[in-house]
C-alpha atoms as a PDB file:
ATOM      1  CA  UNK A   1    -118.671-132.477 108.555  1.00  0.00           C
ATOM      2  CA  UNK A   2    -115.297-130.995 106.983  1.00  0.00           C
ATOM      3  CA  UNK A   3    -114.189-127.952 106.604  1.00  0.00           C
ATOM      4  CA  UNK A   4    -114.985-127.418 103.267  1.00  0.00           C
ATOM      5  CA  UNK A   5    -118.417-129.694 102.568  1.00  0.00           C
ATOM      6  CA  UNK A   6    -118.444-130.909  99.044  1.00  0.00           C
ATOM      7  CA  UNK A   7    -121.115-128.594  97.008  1.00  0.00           C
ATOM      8  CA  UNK A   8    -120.498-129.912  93.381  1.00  0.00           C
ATOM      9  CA  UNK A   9    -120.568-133.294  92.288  1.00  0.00           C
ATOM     10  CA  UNK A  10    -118.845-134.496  88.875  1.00  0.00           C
ATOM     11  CA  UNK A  11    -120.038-137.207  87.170  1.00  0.00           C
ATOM     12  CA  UNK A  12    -118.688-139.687  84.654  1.00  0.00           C
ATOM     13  CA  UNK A  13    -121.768-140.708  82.242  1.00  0.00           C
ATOM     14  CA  UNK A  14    -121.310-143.997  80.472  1.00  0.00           C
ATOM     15  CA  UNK A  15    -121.342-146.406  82.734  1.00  0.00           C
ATOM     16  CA  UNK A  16    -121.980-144.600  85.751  1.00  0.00           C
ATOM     17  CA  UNK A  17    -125.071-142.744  85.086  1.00  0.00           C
ATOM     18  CA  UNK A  18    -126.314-144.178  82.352  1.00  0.00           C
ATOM     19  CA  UNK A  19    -125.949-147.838  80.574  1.00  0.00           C
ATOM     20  CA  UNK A  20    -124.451-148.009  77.218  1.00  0.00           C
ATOM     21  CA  UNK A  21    -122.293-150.718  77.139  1.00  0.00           C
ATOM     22  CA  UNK A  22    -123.801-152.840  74.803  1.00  0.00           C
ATOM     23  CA  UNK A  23    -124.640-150.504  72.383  1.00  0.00           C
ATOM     24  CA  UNK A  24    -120.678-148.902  72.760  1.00  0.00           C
ATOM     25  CA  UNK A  25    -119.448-152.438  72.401  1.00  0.00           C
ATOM     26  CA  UNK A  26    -121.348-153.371  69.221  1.00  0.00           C
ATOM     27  CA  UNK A  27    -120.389-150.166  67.965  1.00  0.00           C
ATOM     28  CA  UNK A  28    -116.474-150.309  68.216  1.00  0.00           C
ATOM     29  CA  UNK A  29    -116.748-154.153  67.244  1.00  0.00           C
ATOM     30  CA  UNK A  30    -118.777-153.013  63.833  1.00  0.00           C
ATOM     31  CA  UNK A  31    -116.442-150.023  63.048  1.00  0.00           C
ATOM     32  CA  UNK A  32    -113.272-152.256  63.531  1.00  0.00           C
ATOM     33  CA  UNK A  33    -115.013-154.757  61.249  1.00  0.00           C
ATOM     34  CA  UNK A  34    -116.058-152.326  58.402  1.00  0.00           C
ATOM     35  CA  UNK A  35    -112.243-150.593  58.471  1.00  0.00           C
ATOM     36  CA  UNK A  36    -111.150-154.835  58.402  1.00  0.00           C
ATOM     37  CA  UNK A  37    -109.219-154.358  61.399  1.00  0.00           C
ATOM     38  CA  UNK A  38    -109.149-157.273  64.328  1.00  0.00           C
ATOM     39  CA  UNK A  39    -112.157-157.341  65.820  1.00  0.00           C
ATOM     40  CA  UNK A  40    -111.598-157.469  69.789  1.00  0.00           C
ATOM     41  CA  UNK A  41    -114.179-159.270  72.698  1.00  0.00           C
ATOM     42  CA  UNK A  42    -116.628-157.210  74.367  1.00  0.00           C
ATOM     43  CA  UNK A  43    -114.867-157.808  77.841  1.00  0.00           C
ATOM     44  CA  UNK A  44    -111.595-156.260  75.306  1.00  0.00           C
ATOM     45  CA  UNK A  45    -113.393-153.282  74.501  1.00  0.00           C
ATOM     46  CA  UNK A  46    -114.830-152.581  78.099  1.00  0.00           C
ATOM     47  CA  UNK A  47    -111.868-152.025  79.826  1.00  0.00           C
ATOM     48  CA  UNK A  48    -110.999-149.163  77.362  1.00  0.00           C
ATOM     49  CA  UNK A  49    -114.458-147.740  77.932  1.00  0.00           C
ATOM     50  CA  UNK A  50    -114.253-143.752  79.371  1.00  0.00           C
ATOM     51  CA  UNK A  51    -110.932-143.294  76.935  1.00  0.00           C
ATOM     52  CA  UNK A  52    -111.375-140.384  74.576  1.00  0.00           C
ATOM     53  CA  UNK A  53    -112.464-142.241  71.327  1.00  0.00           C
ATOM     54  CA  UNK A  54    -109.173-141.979  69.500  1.00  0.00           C
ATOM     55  CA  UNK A  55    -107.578-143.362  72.494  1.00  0.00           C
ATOM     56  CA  UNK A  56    -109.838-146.601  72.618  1.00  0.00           C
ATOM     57  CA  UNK A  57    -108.997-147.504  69.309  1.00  0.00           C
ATOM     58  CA  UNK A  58    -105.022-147.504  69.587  1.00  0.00           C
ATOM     59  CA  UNK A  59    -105.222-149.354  73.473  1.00  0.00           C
ATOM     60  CA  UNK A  60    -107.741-152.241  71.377  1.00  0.00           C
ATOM     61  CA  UNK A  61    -105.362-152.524  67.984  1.00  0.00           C
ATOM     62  CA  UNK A  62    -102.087-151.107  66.805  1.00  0.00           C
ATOM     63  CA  UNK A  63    -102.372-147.954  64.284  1.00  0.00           C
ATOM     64  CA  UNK A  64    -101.244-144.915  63.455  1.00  0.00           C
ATOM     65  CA  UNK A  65    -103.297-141.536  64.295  1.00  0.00           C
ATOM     66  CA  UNK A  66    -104.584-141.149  60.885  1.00  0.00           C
ATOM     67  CA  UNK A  67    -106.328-144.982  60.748  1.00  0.00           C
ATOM     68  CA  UNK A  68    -107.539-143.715  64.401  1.00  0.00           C
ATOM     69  CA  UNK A  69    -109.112-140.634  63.376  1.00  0.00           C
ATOM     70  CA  UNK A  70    -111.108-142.705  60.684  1.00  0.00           C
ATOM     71  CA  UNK A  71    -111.954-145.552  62.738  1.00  0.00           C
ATOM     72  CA  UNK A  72    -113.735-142.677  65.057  1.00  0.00           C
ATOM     73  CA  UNK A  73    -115.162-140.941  62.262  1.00  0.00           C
ATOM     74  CA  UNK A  74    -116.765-144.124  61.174  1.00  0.00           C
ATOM     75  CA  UNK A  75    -117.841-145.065  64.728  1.00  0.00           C
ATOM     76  CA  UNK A  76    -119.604-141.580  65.387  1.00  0.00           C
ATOM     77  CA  UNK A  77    -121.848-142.619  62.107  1.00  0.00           C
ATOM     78  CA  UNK A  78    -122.423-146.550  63.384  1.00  0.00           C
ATOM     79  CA  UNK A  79    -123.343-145.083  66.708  1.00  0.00           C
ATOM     80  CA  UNK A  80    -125.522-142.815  65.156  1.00  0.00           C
ATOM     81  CA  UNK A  81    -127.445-145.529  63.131  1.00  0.00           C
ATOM     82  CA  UNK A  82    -127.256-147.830  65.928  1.00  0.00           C
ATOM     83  CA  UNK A  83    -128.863-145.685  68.950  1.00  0.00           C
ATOM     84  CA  UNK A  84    -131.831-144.872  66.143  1.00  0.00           C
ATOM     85  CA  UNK A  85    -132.714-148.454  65.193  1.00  0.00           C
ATOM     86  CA  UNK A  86    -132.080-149.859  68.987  1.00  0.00           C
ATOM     87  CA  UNK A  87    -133.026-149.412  72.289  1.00  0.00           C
ATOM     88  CA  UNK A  88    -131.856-146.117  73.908  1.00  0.00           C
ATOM     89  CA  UNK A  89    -129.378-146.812  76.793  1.00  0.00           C
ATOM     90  CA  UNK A  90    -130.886-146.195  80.178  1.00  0.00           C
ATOM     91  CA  UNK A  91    -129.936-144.578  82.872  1.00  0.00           C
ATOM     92  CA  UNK A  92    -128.877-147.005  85.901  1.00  0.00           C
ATOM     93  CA  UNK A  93    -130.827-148.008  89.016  1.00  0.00           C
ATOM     94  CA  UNK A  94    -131.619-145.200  91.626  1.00  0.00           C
ATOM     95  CA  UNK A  95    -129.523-142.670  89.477  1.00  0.00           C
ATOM     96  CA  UNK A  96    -132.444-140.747  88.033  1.00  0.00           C
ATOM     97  CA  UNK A  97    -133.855-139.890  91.576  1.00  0.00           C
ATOM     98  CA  UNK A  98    -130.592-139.239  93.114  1.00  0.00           C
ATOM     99  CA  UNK A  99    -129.939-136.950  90.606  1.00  0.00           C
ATOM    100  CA  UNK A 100    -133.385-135.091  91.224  1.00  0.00           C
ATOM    101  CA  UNK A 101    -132.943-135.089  94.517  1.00  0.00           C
ATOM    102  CA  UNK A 102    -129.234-134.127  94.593  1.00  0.00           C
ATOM    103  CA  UNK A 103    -130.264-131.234  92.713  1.00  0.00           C
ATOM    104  CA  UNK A 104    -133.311-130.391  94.903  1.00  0.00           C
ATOM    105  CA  UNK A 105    -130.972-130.045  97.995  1.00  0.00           C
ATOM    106  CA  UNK A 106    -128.666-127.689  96.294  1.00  0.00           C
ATOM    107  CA  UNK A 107    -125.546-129.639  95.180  1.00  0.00           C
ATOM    108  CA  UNK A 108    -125.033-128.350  91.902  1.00  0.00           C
ATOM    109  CA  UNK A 109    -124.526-131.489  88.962  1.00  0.00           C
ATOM    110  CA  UNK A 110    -122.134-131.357  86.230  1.00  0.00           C
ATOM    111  CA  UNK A 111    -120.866-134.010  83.804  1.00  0.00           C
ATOM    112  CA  UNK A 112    -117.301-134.513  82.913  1.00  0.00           C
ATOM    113  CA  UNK A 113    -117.218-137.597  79.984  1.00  0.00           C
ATOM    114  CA  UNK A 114    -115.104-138.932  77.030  1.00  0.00           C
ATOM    115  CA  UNK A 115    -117.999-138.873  74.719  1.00  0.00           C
ATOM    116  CA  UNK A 116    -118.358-135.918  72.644  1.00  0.00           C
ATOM    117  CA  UNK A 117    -121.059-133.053  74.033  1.00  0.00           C
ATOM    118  CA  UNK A 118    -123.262-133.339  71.575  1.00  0.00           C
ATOM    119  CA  UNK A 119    -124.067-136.973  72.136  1.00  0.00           C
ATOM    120  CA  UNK A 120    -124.386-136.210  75.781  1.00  0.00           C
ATOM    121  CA  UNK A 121    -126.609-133.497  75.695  1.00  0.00           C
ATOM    122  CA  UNK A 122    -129.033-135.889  73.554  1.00  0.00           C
ATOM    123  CA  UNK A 123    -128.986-138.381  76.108  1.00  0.00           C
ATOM    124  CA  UNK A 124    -129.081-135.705  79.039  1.00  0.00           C
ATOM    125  CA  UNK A 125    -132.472-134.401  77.442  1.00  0.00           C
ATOM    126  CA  UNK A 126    -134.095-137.756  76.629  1.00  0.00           C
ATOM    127  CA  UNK A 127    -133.794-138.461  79.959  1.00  0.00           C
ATOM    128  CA  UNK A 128    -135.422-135.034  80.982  1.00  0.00           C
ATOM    129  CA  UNK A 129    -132.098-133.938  83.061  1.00  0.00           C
ATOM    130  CA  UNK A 130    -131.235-130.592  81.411  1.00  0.00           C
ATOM    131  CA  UNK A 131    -132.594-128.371  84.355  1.00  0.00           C
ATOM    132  CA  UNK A 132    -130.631-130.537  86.588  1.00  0.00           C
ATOM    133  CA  UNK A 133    -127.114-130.090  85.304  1.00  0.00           C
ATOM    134  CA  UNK A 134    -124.784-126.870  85.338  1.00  0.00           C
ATOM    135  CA  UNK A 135    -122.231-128.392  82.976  1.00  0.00           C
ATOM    136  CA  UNK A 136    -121.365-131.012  80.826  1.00  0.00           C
ATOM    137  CA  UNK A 137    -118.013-131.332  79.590  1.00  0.00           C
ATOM    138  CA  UNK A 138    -116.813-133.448  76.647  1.00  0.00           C
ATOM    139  CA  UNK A 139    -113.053-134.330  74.796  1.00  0.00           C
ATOM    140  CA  UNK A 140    -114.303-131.570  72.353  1.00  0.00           C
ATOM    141  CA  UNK A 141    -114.219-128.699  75.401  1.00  0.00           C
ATOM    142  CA  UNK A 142    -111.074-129.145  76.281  1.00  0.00           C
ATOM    143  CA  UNK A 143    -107.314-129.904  75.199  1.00  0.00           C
ATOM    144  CA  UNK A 144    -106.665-133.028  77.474  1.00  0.00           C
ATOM    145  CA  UNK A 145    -109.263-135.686  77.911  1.00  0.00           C
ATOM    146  CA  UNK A 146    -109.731-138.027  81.048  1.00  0.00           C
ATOM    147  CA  UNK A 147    -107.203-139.142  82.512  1.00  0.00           C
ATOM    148  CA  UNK A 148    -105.996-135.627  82.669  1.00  0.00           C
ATOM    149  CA  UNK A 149    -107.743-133.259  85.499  1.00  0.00           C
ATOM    150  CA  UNK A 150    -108.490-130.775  83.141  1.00  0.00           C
ATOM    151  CA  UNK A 151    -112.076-131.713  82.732  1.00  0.00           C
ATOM    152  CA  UNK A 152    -112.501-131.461  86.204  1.00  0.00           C
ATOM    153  CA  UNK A 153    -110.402-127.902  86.356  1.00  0.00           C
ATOM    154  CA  UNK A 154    -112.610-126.200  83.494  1.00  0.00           C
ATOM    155  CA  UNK A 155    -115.698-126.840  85.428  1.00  0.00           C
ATOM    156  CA  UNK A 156    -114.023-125.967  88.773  1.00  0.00           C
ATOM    157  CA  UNK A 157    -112.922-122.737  87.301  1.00  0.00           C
ATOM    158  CA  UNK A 158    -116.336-122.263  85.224  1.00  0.00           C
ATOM    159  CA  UNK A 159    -119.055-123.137  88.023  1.00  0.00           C
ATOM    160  CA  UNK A 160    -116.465-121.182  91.077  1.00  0.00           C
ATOM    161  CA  UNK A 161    -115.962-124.165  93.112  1.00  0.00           C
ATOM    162  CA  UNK A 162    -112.768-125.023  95.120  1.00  0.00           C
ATOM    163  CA  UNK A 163    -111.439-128.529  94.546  1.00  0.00           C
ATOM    164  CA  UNK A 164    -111.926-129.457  98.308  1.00  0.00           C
ATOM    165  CA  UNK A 165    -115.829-128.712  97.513  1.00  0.00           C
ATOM    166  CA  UNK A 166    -116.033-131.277  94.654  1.00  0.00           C
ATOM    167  CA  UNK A 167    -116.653-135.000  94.533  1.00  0.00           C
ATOM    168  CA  UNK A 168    -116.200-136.752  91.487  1.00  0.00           C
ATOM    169  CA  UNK A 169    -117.735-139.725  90.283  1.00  0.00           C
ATOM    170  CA  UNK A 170    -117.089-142.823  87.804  1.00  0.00           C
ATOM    171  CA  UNK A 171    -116.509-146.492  87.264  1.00  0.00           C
ATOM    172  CA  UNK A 172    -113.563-146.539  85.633  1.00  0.00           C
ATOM    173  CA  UNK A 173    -109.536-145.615  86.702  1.00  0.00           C
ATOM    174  CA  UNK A 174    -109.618-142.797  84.241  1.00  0.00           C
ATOM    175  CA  UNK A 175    -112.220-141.084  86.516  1.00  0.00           C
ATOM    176  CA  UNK A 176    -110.812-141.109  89.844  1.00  0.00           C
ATOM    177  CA  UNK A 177    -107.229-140.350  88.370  1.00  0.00           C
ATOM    178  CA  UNK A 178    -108.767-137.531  86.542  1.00  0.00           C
ATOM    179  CA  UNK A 179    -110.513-135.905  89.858  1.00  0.00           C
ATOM    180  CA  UNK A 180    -107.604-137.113  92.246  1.00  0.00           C
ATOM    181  CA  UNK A 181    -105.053-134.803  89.855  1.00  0.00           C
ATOM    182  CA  UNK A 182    -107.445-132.076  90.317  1.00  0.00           C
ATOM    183  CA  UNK A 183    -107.271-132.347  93.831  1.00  0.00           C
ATOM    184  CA  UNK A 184    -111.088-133.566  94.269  1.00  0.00           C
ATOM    185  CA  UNK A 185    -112.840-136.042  96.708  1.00  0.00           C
ATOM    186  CA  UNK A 186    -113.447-139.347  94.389  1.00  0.00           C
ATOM    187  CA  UNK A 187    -116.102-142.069  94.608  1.00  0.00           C
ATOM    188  CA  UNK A 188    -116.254-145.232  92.072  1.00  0.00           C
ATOM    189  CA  UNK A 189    -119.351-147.204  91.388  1.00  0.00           C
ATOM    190  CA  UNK A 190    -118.687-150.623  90.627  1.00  0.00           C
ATOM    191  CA  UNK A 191    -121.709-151.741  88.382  1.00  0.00           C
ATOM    192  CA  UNK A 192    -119.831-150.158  85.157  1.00  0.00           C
ATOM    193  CA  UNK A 193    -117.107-151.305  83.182  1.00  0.00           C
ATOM    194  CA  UNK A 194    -114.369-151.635  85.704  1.00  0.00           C
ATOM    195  CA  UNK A 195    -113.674-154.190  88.048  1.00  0.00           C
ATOM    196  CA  UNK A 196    -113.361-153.475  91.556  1.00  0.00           C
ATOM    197  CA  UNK A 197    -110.025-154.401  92.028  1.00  0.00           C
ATOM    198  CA  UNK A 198    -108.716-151.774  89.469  1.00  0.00           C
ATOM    199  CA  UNK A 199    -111.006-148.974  90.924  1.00  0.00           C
ATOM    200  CA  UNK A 200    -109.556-149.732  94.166  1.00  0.00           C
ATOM    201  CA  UNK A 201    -105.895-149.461  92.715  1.00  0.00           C
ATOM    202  CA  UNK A 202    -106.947-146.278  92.334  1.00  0.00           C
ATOM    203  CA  UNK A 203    -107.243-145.415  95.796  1.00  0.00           C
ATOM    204  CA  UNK A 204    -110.437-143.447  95.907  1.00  0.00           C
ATOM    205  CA  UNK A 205    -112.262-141.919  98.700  1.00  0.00           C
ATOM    206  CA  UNK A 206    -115.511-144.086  98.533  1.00  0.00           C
ATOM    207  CA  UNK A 207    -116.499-147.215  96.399  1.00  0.00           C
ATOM    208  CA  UNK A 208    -119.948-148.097  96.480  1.00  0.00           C
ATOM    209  CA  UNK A 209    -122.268-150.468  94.715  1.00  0.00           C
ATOM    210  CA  UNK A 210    -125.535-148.554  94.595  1.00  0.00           C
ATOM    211  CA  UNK A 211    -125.305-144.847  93.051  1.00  0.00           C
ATOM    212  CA  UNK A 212    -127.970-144.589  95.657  1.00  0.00           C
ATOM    213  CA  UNK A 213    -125.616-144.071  98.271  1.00  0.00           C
ATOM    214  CA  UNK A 214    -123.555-140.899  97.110  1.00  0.00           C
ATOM    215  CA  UNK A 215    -126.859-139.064  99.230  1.00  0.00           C
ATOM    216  CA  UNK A 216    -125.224-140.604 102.385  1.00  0.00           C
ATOM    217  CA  UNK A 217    -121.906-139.598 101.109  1.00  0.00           C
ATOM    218  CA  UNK A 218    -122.763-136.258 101.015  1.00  0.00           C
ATOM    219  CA  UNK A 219    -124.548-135.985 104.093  1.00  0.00           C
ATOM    220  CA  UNK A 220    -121.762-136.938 106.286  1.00  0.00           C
ATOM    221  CA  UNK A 221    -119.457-134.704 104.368  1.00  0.00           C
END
């Protein structure tokens, strides 16, 4: 046990707690395509997955801000249309009763993500998880998006946790970079969007392969 046992736990959402890949790839590959831009390959378009929107746009094709700024207005509106005429992403294996569970022994649940709150907080109560989490943090809460620790600082600072008491979770770089600047414990999942070779660049505290085990994480913290 250390000396300051983690207490909050931080979590990434697209691809970590819930699955929306597909629909996230067939969404930037449709707005590229309506603003007749290139059109980049899924595997293209998931390594810039858990980049603030603007951000994914100008890593996949060169533009200026302004062509950026439309291409994510557009996307917001695909997306929109999309997630009503297809299936709803779900969330992934073992994370909906670790979550309950998590929450049921006290650890208090927040959400730090690149996608904007308003989206998440759709998903967070289709899946029935708004009693479970404290705070949920998009790009349009703060100044700096992921990489940048501030995410992870406004909820430190809004919930009264101590960075040493925090774990935060993802499956991408931006995540761990984002909690490691903060000064918080880190775990990466590898199912998302990253491979494991450039979550390990990263240097976290934990990798794992099963969001399952964050409970024995915790326990021996």
């Amino acid at each position: 046990m250390t000396q300051n046992p983690i207490r909050l736990v931080i979590f990434d959402f697209d691809g970590t707690l819930a699955d929306a890949s597909g629909l996230i790839i067939a969404t930037m590959q449709a707005t590229l395509k309506y603003m007749q831009l290139p059109v980049p390959t899924a595997e293209q378009v998931k390594r810039v997955i858990g980049l603030p929107l603007i951000d994914c746009f100008t890593h996949l094709v060169p533009m200026d801000d302004a062509t950026a700024q439309k291409c994510s207005e557009a996307y917001r509106n695909i997306f929109e249309e999309k997630k009503n005429k297809e299936i709803l992403p779900q969330p992934f294996p073992n994370v909906d009763a670790t979550l309950r569970k998590l929450h049921a022994d006290g650890y208090t649940l927040a959400i730090a993500s690149s996608r904007l709150t308003y989206s998440l907080m759709s998903f967070i109560d289709a899946f029935q998880w708004t009693s479970l989490i404290s705070e949920v943090i998009g790009p349009d809460k703060v100044e700096k998006s992921k990489p940048d620790p501030e995410p992870v600082n406004r909820i430190l600072s809004d919930l009264h946790f101590q960075p040493q008491e925090a774990l935060v979770v993802g499956d991408a770089p931006f995540d761990i970079l984002m909690g490691k600047g903060a000064g918080a414990h880190t775990c990466a999942v590898t199912y998302g969007n990253a491979s494991r070779e450039s979550l390990a660049a990263t240097q976290p505290d934990w990798i794992i392969d099963d969001f399952g085990k964050i409970i024995q994480i915790l326990e021996q913290s």
